[in-house]
C-alpha atoms as a PDB file:
ATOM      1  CA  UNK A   1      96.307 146.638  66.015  1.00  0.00           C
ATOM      2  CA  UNK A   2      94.280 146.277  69.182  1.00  0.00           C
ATOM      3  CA  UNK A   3      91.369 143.894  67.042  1.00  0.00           C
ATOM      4  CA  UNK A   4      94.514 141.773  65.937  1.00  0.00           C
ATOM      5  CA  UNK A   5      95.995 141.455  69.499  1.00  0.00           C
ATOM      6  CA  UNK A   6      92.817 140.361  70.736  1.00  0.00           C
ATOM      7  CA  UNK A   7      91.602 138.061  68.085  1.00  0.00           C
ATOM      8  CA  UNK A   8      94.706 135.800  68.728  1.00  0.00           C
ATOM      9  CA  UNK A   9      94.400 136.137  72.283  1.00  0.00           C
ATOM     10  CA  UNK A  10      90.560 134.651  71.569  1.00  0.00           C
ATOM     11  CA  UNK A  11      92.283 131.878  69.435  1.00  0.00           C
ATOM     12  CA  UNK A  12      95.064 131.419  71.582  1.00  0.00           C
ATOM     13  CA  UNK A  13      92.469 130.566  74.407  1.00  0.00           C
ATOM     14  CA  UNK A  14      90.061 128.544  72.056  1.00  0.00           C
ATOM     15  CA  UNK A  15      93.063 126.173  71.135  1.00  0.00           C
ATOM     16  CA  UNK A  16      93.941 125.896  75.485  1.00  0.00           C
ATOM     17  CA  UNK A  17      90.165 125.002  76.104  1.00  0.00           C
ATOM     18  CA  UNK A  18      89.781 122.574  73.272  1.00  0.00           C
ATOM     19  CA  UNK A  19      93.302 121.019  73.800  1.00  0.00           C
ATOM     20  CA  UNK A  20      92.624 120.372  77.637  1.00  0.00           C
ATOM     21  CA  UNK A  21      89.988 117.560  77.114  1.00  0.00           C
ATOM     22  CA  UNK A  22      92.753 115.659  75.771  1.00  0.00           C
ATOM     23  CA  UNK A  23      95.041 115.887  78.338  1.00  0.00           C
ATOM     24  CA  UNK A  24      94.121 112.816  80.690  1.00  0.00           C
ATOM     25  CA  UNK A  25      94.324 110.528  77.834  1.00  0.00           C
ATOM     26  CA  UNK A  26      97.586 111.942  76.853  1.00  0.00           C
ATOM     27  CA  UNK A  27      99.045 111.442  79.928  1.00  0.00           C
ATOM     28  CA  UNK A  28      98.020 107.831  80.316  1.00  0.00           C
ATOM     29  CA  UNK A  29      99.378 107.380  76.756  1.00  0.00           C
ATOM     30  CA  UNK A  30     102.862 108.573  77.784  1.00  0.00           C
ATOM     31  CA  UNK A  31     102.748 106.836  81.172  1.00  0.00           C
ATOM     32  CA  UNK A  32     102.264 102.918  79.483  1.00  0.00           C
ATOM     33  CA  UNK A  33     105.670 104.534  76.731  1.00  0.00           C
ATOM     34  CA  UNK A  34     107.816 102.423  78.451  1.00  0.00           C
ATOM     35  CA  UNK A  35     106.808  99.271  80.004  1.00  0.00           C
ATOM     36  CA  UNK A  36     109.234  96.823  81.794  1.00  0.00           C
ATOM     37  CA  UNK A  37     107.023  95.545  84.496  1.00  0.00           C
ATOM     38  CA  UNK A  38     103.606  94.251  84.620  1.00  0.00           C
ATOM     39  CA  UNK A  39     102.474  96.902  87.952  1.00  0.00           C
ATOM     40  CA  UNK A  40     103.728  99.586  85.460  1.00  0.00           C
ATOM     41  CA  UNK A  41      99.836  99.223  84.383  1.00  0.00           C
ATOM     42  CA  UNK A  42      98.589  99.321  87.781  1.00  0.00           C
ATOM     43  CA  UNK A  43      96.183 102.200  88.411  1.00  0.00           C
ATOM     44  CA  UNK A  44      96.176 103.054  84.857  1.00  0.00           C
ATOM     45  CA  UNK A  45      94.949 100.325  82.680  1.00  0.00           C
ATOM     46  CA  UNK A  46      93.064  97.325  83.257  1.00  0.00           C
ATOM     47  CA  UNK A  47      94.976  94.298  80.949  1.00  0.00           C
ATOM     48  CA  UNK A  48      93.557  91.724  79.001  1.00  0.00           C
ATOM     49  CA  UNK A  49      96.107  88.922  78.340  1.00  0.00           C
ATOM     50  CA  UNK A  50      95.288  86.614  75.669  1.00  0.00           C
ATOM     51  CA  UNK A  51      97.382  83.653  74.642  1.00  0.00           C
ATOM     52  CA  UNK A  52      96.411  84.455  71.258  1.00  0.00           C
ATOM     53  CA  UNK A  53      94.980  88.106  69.275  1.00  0.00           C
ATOM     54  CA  UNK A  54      93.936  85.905  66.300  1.00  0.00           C
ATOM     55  CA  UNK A  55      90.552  84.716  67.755  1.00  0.00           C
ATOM     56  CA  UNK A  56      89.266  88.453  69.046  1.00  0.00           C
ATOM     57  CA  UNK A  57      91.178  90.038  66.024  1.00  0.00           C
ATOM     58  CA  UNK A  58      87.626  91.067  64.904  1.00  0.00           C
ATOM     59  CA  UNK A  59      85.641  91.782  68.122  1.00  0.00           C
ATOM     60  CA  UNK A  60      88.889  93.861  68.941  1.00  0.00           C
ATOM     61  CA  UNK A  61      88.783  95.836  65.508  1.00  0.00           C
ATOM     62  CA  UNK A  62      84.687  96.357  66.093  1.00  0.00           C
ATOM     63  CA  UNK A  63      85.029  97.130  69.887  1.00  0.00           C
ATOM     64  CA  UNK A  64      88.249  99.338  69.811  1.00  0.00           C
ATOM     65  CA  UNK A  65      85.926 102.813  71.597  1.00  0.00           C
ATOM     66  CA  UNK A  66      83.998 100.338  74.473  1.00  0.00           C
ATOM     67  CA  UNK A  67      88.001  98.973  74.944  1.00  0.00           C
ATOM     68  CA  UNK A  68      89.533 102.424  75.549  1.00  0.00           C
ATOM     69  CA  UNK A  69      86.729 103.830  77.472  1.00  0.00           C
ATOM     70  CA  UNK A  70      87.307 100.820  79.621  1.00  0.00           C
ATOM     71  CA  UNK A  71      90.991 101.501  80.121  1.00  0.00           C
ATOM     72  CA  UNK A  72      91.536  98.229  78.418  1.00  0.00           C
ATOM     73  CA  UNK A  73      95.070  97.209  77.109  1.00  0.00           C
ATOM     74  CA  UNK A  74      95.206  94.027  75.311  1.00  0.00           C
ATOM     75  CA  UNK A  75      98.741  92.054  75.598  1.00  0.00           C
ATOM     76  CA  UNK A  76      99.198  89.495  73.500  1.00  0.00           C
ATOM     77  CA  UNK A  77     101.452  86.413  74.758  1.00  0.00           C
ATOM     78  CA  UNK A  78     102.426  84.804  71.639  1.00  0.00           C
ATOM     79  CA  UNK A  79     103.439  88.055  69.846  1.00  0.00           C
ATOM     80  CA  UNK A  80     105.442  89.821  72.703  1.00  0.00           C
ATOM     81  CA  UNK A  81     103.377  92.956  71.848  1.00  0.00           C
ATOM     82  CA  UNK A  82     100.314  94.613  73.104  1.00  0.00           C
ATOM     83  CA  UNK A  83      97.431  96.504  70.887  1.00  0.00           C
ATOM     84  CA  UNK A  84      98.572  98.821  69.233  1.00  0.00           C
ATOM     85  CA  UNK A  85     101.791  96.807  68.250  1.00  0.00           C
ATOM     86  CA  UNK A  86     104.488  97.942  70.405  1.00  0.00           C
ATOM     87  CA  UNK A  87     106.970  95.503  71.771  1.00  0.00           C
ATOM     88  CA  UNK A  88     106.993  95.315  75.385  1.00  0.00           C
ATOM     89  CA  UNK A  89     110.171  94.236  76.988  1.00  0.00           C
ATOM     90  CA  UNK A  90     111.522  90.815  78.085  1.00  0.00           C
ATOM     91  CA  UNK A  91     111.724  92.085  81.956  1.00  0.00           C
ATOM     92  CA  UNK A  92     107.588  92.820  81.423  1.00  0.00           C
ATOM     93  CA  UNK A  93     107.071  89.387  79.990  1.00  0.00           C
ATOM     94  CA  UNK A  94     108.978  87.998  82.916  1.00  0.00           C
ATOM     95  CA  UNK A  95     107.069  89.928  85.403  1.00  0.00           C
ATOM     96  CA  UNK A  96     103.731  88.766  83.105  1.00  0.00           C
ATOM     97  CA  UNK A  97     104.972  85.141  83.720  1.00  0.00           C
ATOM     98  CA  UNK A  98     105.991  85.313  87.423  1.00  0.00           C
ATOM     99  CA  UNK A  99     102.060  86.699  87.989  1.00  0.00           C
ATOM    100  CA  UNK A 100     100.406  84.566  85.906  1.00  0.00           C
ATOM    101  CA  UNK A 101     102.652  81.046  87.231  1.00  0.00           C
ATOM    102  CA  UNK A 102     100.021  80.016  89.621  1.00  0.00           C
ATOM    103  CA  UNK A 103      97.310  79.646  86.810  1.00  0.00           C
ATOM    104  CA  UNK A 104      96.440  76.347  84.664  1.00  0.00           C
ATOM    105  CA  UNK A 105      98.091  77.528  81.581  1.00  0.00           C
ATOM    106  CA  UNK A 106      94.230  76.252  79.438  1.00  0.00           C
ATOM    107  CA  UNK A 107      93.566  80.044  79.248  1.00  0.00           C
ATOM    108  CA  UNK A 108      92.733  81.670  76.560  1.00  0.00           C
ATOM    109  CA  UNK A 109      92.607  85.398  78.407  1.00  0.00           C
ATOM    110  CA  UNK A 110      93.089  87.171  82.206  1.00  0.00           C
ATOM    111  CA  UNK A 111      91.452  90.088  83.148  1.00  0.00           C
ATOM    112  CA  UNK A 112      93.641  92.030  85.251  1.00  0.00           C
ATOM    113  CA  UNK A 113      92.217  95.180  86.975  1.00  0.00           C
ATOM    114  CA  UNK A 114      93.298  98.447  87.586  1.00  0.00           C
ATOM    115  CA  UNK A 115      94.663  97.404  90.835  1.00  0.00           C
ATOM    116  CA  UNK A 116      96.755  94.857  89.404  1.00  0.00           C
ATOM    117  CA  UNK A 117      95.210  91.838  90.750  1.00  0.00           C
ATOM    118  CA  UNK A 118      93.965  88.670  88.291  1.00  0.00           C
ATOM    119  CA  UNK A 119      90.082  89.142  88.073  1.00  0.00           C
ATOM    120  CA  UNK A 120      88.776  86.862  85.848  1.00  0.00           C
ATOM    121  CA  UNK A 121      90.164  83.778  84.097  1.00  0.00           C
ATOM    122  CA  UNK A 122      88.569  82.952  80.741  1.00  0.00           C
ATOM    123  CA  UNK A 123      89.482  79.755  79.315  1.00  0.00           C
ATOM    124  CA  UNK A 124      86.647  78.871  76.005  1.00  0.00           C
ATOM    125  CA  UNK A 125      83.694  80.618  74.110  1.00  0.00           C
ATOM    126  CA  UNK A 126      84.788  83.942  75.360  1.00  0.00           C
ATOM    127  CA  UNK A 127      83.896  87.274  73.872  1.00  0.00           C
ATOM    128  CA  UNK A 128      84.718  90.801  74.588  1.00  0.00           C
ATOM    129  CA  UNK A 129      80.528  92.125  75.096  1.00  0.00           C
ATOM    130  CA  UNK A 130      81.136  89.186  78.190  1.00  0.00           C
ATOM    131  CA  UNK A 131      84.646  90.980  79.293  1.00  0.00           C
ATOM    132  CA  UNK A 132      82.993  94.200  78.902  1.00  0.00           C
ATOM    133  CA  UNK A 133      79.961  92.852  81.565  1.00  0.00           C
ATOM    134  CA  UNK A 134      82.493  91.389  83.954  1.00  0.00           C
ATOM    135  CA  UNK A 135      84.475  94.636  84.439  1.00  0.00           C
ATOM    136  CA  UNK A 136      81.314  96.900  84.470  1.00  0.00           C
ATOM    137  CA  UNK A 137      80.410  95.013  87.593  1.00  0.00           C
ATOM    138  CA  UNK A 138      83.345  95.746  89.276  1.00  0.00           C
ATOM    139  CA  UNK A 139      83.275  98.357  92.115  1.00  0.00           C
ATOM    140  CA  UNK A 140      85.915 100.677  90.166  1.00  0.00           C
ATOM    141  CA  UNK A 141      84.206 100.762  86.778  1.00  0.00           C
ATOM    142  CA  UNK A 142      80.766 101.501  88.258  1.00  0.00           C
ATOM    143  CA  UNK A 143      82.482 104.360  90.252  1.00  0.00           C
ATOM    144  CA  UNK A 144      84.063 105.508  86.662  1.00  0.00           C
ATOM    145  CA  UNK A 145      80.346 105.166  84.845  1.00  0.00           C
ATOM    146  CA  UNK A 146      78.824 107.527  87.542  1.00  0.00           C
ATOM    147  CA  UNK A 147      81.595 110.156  87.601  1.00  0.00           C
ATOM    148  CA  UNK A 148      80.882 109.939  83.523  1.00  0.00           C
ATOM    149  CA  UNK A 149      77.446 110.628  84.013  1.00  0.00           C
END
């Protein structure tokens, strides 16, 4: 009786350990569950906002670990939804439009950090490896890539 007791203690704390890596992207997950502002991002994702997912459809599909290990989310203008295909609300695409007013409306993507500011404004030729450089220069990221290290 005492070997069982103790073997599924020893599972019980295998599954804890091995569950707990998981944890910080779970909870990021289930913070961006309901989105009705742009700043609901803020300090949690960086967002990409492209007027169009059709010309980075494949770079997306090919780059989808270097995205999420860049806190990326991808929001998509002219399909009201974001990566992985959820809607996102009409009050976030208002807030979306009220921030991105002031900019000539040639984009084709904005970079907007983790602190919710525009960073970058790409208009033609771009490609994600060139995203990827831009926010691996930024103060943040390089603070993220030594605490990963």
């Amino acid at each position: 009786m005492n070997k069982i007791k103790n073997y599924l203690f020893f599972l019980f704390l295998i599954l804890i350990i091995g569950c707990n890596q998981y944890l910080p992207n779970h909870t990021k997950m289930k913070k961006t569950e309901k989105i009705n502002h742009i700043n609901d991002f803020k300090w949690i994702n960086r967002v990409l906002v492209l007027k169009s997912e059709s010309f980075l459809i494949e770079q997306i599909k090919i780059n989808e670990k270097k995205i999420s290990k860049r806190d990326i989310i991808i929001v998509t203008i002219d399909e009201n939804t974001y990566i992985k295909k959820n809607v996102l609300s009409d009050n976030f695409y208002k807030s979306l439009k009220k921030k991105l007013k002031s900019i000539d409306s040639t984009y084709e993507a904005i970079l907007i950090g983790l602190d919710g500011k525009i960073k970058k404004i790409y208009n033609k030729d771009i490609d994600l490896n060139t995203i990827f450089s831009d926010i691996d220069k930024m103060p943040m990221r390089i603070n993220e890539m030594k605490k990963n290290n």
